[in-house]
Every structure is written in structure tokens, then in C-alpha cells.
C-alpha atoms as a PDB file:
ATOM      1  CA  UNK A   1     -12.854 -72.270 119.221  1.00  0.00           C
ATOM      2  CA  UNK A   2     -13.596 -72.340 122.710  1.00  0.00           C
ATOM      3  CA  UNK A   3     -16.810 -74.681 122.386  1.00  0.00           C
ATOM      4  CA  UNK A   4     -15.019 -76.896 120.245  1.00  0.00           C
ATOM      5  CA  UNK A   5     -12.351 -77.481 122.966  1.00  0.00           C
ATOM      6  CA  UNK A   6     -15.126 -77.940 125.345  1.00  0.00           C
ATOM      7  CA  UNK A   7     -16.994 -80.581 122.923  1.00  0.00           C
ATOM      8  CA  UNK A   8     -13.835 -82.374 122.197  1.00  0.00           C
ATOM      9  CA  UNK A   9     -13.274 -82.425 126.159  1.00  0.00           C
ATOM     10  CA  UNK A  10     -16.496 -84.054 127.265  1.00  0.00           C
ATOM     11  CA  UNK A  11     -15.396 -87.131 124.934  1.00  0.00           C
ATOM     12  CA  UNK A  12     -14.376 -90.240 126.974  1.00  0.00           C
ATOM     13  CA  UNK A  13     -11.223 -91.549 126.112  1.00  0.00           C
ATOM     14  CA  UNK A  14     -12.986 -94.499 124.040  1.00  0.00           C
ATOM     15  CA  UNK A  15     -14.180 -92.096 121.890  1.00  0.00           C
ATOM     16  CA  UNK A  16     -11.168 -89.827 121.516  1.00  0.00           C
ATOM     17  CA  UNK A  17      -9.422 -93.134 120.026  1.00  0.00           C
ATOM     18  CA  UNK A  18      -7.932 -93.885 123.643  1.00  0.00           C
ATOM     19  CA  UNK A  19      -8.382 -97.256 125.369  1.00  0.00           C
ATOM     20  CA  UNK A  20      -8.054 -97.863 129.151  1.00  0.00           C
ATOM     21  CA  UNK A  21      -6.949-101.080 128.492  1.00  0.00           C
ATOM     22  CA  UNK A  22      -3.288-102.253 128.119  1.00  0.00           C
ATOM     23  CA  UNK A  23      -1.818-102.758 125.014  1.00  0.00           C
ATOM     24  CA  UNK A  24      -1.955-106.409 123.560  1.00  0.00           C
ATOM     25  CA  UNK A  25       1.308-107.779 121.422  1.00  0.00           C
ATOM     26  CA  UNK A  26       0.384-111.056 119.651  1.00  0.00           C
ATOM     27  CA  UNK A  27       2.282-112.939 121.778  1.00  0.00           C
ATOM     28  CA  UNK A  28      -1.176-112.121 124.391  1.00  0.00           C
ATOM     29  CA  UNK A  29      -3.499-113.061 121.601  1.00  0.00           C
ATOM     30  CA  UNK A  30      -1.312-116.391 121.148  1.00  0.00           C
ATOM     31  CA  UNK A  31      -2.255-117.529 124.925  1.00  0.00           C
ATOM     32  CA  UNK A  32       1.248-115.609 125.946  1.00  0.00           C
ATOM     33  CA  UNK A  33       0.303-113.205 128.650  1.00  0.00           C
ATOM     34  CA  UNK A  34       3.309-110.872 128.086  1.00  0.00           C
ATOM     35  CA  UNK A  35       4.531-109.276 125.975  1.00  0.00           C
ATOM     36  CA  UNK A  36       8.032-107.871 125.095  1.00  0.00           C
ATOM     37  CA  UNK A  37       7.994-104.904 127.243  1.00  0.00           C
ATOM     38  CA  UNK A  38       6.651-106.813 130.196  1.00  0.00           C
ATOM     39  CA  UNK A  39       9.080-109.256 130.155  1.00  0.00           C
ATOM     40  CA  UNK A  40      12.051-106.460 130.177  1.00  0.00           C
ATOM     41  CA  UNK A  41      10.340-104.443 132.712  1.00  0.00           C
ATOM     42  CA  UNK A  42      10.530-107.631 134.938  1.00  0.00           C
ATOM     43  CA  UNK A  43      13.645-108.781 134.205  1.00  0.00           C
ATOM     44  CA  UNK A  44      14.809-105.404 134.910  1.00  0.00           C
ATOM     45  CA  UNK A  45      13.068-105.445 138.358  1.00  0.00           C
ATOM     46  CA  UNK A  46      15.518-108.938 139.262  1.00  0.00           C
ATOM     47  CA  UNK A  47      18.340-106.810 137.736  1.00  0.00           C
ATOM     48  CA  UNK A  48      18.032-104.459 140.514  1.00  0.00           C
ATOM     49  CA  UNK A  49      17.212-105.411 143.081  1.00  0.00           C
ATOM     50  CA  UNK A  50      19.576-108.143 144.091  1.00  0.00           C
ATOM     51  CA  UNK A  51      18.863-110.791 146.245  1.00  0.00           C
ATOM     52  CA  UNK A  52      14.851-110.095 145.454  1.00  0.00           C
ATOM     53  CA  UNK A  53      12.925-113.557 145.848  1.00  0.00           C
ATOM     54  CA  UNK A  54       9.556-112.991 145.749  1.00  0.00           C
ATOM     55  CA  UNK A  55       6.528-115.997 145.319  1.00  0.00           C
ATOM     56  CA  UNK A  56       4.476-116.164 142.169  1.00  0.00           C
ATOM     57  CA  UNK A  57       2.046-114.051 144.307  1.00  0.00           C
ATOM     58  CA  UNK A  58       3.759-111.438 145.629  1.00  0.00           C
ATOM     59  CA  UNK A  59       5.338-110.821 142.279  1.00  0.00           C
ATOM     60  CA  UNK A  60       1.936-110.855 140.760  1.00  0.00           C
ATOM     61  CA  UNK A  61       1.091-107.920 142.723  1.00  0.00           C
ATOM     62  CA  UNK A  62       4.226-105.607 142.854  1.00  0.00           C
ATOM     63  CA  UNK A  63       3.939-106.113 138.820  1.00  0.00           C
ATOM     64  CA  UNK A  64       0.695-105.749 138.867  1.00  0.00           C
ATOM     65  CA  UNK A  65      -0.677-108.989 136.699  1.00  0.00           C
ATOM     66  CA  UNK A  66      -2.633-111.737 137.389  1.00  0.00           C
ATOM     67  CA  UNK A  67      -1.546-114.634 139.359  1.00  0.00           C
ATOM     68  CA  UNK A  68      -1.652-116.854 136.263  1.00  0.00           C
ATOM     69  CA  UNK A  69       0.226-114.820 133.496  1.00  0.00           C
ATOM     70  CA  UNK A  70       3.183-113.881 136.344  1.00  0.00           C
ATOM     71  CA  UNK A  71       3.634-117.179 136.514  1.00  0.00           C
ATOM     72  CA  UNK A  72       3.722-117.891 132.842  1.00  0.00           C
ATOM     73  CA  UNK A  73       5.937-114.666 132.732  1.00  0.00           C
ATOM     74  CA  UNK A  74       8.506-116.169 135.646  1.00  0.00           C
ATOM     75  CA  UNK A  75       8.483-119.899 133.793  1.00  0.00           C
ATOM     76  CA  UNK A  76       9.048-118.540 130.418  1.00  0.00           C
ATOM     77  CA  UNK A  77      11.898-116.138 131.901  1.00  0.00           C
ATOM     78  CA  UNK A  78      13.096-119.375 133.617  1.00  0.00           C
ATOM     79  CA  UNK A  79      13.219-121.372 130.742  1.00  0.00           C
ATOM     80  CA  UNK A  80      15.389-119.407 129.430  1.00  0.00           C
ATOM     81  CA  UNK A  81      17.516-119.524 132.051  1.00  0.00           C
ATOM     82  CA  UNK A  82      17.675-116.160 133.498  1.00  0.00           C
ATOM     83  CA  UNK A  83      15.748-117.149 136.383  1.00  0.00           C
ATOM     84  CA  UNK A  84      15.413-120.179 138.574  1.00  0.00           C
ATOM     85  CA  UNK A  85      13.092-121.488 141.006  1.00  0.00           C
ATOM     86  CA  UNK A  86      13.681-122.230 143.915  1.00  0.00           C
ATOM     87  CA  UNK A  87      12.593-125.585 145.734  1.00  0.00           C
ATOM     88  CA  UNK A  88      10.270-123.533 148.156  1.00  0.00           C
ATOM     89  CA  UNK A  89       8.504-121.687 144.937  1.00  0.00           C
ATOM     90  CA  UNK A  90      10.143-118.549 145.156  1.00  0.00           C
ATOM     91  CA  UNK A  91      12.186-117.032 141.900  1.00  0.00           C
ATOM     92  CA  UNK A  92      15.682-116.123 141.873  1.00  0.00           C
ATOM     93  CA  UNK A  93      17.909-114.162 139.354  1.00  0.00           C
ATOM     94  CA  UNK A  94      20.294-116.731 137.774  1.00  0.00           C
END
């Protein structure tokens, strides 16, 4: 028993069925960066903390995605109208 624990720990997690990578919806595989979750989890983040205005870069990094897909994140929550952008770049709530 004790060398098969011992095999099954030197696995990576590749081979134990795990992947380092985050989790891909279709909506990534359609050219959508987010998906569901990430798009709550931000719109969550605006939810509390009110008044938060943050630039398509410094959002990028406290939600840790690229550049590019926080900004397609912010314009497609804008589009819907839960956030706005403001004329100096920065996103609002509302």
C-alpha cells in the first residue's frame, strides 16, 4: 500500500488527470475570453467595492487576465449596461 501511495505521488498533476491550466467554457473557444464565472466574479468585485474605477490595466491585473480579454470582459459587461466607461477610460458600476 505504502509504495503505491508513493508511485501515485510522484505523478505530476498532468498525469493524475489534473491540468494547471484554467478551465475553458465555449464561450473562450468562441474568441470570448470569459467565461460565466469570470464575468460574476467581476461583477461581484464592482458590487463591492463602491466607488472602484479602475483602467483596463489595473483591472487586468487585480483580476488577474490579460490586458486584452479584461477589456473584452469590461465592454461586454458594459454593453449590457451594468457598467459604463468613463470619458477618461476608466469603468464605473452603473
Amino acid at each position: 500500500m505504502r509504495n503505491a501511495l508513493r508511485r501515485h505521488a510522484l505523478l505530476n498533476p498532468a498525469e493524475q488527470g489534473f491540468s494547471m491550466a484554467p478551465a475553458r467554457g465555449p464561450e473562450q473557444r468562441a474568441g470570448i475570453p470569459a467565461d460565466r464565472a469570470t464575468l460574476e466574479r467581476i461583477r461581484a468585485e464592482f458590487n463591492e467595492m463602491r466607488g472602484f474605477s479602475p483602467t483596463p490595466g489595473q483591472a487586468a491585473r487585480l483580476f488577474g487576465l490579460s490586458r486584452e480579454d479584461c477589456e473584452r470582459v469590461l465592454d461586454a459587461l458594459a454593453r449590457e449596461g451594468f457598467l459604463h466607461r468613463d470619458q477618461d477610460g476608466r469603468y464605473r458600476a452603473g
